[in-house]
C-alpha atoms as a PDB file:
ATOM      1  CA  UNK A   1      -8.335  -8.319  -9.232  1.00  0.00           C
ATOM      2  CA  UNK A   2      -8.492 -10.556  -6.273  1.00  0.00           C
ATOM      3  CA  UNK A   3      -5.076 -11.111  -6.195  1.00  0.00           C
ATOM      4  CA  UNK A   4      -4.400  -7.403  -5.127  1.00  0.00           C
ATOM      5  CA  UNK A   5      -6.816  -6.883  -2.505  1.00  0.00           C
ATOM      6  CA  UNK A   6      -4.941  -7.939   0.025  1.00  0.00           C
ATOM      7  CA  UNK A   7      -1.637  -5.290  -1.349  1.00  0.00           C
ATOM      8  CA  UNK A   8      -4.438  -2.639  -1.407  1.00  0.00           C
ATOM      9  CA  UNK A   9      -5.849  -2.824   1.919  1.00  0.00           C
ATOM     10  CA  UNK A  10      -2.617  -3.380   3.843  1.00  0.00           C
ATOM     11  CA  UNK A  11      -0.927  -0.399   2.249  1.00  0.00           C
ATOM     12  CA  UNK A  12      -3.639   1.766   2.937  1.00  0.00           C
ATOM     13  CA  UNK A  13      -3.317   0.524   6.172  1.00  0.00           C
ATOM     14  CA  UNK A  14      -0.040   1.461   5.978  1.00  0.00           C
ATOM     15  CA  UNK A  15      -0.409   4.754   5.407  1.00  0.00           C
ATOM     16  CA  UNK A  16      -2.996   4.936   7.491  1.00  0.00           C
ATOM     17  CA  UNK A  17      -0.250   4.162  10.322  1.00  0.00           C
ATOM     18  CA  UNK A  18       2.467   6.232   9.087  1.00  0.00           C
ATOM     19  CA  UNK A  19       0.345   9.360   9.322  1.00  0.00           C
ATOM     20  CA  UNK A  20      -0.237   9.026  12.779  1.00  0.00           C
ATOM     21  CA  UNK A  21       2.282   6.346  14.462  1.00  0.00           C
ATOM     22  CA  UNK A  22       1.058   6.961  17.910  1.00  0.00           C
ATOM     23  CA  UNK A  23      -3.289   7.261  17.481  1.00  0.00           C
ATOM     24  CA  UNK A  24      -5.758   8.766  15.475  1.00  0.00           C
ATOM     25  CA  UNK A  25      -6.266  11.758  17.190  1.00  0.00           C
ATOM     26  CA  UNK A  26      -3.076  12.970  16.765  1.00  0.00           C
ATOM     27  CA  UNK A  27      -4.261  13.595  13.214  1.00  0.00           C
ATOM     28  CA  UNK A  28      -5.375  16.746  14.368  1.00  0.00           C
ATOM     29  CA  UNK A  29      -1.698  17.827  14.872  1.00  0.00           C
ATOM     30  CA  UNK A  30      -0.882  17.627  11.556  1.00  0.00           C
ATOM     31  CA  UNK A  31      -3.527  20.168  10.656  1.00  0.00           C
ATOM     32  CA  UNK A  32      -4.755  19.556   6.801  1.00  0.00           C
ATOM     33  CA  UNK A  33      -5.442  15.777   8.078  1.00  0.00           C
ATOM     34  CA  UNK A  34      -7.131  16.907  11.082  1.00  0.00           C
ATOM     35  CA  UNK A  35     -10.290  18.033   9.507  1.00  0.00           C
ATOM     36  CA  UNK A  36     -11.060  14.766   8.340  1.00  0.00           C
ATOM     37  CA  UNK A  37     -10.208  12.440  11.238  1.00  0.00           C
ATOM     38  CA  UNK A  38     -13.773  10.766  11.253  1.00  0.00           C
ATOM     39  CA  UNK A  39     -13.479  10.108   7.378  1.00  0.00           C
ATOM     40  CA  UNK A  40      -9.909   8.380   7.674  1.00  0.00           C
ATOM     41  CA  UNK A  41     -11.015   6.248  10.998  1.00  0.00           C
ATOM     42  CA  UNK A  42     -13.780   4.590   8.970  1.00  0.00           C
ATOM     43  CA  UNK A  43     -11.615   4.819   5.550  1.00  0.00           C
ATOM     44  CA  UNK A  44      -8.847   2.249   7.901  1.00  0.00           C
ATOM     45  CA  UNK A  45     -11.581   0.477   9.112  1.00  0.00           C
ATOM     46  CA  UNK A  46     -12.816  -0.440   5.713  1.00  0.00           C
ATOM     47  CA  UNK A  47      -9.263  -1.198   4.282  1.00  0.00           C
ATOM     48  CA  UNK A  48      -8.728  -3.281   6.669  1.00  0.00           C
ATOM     49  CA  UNK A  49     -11.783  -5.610   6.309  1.00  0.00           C
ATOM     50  CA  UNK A  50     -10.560  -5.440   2.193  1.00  0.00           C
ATOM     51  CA  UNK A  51      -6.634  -6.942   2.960  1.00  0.00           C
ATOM     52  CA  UNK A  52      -8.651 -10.042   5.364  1.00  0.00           C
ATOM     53  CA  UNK A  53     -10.857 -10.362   2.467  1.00  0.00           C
ATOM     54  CA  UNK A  54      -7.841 -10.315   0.135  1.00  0.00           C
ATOM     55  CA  UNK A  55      -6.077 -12.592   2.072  1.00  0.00           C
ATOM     56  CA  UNK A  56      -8.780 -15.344   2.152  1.00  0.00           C
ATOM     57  CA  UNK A  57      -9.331 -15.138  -1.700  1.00  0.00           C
ATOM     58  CA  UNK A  58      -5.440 -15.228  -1.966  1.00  0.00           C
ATOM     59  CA  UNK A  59      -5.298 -18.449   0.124  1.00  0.00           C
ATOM     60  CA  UNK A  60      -7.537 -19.892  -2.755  1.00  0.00           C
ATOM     61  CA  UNK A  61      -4.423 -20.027  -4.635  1.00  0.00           C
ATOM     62  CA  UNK A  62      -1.215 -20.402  -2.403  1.00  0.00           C
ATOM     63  CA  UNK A  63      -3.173 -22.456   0.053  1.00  0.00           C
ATOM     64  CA  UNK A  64      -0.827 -21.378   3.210  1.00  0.00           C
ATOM     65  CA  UNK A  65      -3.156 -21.300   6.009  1.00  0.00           C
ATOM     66  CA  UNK A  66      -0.617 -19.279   8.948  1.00  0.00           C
ATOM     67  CA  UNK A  67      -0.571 -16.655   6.322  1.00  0.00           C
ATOM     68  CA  UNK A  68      -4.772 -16.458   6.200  1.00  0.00           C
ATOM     69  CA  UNK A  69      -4.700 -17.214  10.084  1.00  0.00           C
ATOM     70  CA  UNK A  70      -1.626 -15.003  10.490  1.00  0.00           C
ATOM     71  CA  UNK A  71      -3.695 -12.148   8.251  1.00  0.00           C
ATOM     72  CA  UNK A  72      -7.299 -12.562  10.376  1.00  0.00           C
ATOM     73  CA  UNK A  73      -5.264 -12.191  13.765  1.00  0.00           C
ATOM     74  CA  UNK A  74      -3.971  -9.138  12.529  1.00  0.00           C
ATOM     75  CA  UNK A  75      -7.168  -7.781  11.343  1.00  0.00           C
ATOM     76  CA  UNK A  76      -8.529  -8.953  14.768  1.00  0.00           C
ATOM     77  CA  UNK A  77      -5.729  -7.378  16.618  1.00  0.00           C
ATOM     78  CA  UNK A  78      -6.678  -3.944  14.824  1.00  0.00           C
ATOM     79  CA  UNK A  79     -10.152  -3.993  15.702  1.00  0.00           C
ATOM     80  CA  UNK A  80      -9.945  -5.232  19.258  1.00  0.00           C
ATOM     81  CA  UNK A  81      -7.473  -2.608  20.138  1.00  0.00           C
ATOM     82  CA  UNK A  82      -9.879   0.087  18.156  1.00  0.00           C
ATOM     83  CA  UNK A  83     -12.684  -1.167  20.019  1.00  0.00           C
ATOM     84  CA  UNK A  84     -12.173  -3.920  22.994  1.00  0.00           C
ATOM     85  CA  UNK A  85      -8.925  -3.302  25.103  1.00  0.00           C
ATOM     86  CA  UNK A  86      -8.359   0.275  23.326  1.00  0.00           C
ATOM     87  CA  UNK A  87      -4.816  -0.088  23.292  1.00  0.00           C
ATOM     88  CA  UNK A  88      -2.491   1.494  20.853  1.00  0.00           C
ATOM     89  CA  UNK A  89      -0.195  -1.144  20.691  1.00  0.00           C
ATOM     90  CA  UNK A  90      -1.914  -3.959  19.665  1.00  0.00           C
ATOM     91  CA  UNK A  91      -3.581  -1.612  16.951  1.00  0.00           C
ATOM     92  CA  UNK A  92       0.246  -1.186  15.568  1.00  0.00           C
ATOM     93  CA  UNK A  93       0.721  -4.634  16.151  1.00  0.00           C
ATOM     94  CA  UNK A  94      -2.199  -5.404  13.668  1.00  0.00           C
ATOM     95  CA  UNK A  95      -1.371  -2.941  11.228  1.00  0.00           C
ATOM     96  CA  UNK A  96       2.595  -4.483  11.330  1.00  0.00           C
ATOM     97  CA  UNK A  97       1.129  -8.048  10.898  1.00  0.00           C
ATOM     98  CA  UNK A  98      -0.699  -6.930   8.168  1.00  0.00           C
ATOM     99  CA  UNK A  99       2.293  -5.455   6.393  1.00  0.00           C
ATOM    100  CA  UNK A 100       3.725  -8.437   6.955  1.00  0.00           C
ATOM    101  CA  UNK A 101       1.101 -11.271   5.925  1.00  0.00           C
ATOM    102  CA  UNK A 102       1.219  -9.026   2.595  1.00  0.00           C
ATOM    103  CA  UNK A 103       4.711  -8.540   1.970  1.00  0.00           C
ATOM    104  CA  UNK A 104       5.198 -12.340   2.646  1.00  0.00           C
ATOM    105  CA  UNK A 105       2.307 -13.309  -0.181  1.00  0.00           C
ATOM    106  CA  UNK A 106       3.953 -10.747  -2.490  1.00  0.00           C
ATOM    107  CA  UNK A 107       7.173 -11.515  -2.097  1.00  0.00           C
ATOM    108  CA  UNK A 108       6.355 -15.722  -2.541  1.00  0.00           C
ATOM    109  CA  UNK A 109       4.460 -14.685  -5.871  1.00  0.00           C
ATOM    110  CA  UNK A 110       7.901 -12.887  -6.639  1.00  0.00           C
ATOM    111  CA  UNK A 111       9.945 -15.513  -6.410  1.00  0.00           C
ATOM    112  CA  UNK A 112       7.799 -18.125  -7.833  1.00  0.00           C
ATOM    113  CA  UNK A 113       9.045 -19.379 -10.877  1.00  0.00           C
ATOM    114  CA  UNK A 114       7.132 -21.244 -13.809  1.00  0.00           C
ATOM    115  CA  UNK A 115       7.177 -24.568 -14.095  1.00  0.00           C
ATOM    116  CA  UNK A 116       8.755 -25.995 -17.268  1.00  0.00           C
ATOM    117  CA  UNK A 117       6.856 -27.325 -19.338  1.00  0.00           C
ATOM    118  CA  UNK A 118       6.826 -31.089 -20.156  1.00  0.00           C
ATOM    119  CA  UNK A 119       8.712 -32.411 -22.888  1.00  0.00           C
ATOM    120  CA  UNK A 120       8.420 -36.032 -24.022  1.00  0.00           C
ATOM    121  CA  UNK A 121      12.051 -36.964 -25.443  1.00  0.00           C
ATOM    122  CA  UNK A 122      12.266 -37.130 -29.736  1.00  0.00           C
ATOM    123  CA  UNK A 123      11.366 -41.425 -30.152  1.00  0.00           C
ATOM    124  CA  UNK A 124      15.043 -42.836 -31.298  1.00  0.00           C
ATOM    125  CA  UNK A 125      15.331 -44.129 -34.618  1.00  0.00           C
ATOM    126  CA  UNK A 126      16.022 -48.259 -35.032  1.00  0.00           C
END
């Protein structure tokens, strides 16, 4: 379960910023998403926090620490621009690292391969 965390929250993210590319309250342009602006604003908010968390219990197994630091700049990035420098840019920015940080854990797990296992050679007859 911990392992997909991180896939969950970023592609909701994801979604999140394919719905409305430029801000949030363009949602209201697209009519049926409009009436529940409020609900997908905190909805983001809280997927986001779940791909960090994802993130640093995935580190607990690959151990890569620019893909937890590059994950918890990204999540920073989304809420700063939400809530410090309101800027719409760095929120895409965050949501694109995010994408990222995920697509770069999934695709390592991907091309992982198992170790073989360890065979002691047959002892030679005398």
């Amino acid at each position: 379960m911990k392992v997909g965390l991180e896939k969950i929250g970023s592609f909701g993210a994801l979604i999140a910023a394919a719905a409305c590319p430029v801000c949030f309250p363009k949602l209201a342009l697209i009519g049926a998403l409009g009436a529940y602006e409020s609900q997908l604003f905190i909805a983001v908010q809280i997927l986001i926090a779940v791909a960090v968390l994802g993130h640093a219990l995935a580190y607990l197994q690959h151990r890569k620490g620019w893909l937890l630091g590059l994950a918890i700049l990204s999540g920073v990035a989304v809420f700063g621009g939400l809530y410090l420098v309101h800027s719409e840019a760095v929120i895409s920015a965050g949501f694109a690292g995010l994408v990222v940080t995920s697509a770069t854990d999934y695709w390592a797990r991907f091309r992982r391969t198992p170790e073989p296992s360890r065979r002691t050679p047959p002892a030679e007859a005398e």
